[in-house]
Protein backbone atom coordinates (compact mmCIF):
# COMPACT_ATOMS: atom_id res chain seq x y z
CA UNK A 1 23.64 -12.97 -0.35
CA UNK A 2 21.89 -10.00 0.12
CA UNK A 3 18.15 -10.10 1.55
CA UNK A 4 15.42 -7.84 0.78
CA UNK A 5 11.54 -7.17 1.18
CA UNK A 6 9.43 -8.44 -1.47
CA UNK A 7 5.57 -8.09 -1.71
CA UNK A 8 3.56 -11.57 -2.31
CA UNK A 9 0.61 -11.25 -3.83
CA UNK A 10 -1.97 -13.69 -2.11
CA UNK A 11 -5.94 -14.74 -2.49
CA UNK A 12 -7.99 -12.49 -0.68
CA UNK A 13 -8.79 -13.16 3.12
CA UNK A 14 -6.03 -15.80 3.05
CA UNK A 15 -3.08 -13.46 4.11
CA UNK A 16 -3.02 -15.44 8.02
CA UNK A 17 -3.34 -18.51 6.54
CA UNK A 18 -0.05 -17.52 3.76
CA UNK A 19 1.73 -15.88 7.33
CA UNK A 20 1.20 -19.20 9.31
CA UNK A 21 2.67 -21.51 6.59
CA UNK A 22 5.67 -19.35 5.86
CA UNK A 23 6.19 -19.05 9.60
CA UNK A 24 6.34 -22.74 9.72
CA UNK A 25 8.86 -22.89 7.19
CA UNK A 26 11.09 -20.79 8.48
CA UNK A 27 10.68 -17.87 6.89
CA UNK A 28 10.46 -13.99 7.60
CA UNK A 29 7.17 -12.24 7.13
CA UNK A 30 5.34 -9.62 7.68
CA UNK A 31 1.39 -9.05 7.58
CA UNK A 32 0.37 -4.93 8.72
CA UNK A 33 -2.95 -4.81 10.42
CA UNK A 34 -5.12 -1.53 10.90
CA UNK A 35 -7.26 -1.49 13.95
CA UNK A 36 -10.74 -0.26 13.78
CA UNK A 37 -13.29 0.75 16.50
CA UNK A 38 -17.12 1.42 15.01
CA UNK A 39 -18.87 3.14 17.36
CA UNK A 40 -22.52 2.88 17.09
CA UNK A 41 -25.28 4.43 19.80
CA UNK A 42 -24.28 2.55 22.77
CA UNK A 43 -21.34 0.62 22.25
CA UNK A 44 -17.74 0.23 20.61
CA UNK A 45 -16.48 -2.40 18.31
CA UNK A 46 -13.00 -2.90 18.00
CA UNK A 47 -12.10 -4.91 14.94
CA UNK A 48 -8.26 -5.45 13.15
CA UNK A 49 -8.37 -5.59 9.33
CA UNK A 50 -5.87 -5.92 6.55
CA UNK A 51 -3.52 -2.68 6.04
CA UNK A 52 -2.74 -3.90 2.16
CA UNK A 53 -5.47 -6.39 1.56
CA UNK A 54 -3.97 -9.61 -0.80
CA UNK A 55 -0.45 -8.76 0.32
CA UNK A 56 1.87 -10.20 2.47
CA UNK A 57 5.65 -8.87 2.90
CA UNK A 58 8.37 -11.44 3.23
CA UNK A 59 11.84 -11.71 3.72
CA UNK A 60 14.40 -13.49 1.42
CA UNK A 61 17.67 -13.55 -0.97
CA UNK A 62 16.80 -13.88 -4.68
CA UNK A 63 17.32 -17.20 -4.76
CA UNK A 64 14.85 -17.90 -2.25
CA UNK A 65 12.24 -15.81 -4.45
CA UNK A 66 11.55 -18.78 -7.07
CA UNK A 67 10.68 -21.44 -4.23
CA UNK A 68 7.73 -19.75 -3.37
């Protein structure tokens, strides 16, 4: 069977949590993160936050889709 991308909808702030299990089971995934750096008077702050915030991208056939 054919595989494909599909976007998972997820709780907020729990997209590592949703990579970490799927990782453990085997499965494909992928979670984009956009790195910041605030700047303020006398320093920098480099942070990494969620590209798509609630998603996370995985990588299945169609049957897998319904076991989620």
């Amino acid at each position: 069977m054919k595989r494909n991308w599909y976007a998972v909808y997820t709780r907020p702030q729990r997209e590592k949590k949703i990579v970490a299990f799927l990782t453990k089971r085997g499965i494909k995934s992928y979670f984009p993160l956009n790195n910041i750096v605030s700047v303020t008077a006398n320093s920098k702050k480099a942070s990494k936050e969620a590209l798509f915030n609630s998603y996370v991208f995985v990588y299945l056939n169609e049957s897998e889709v319904g076991l989620l």
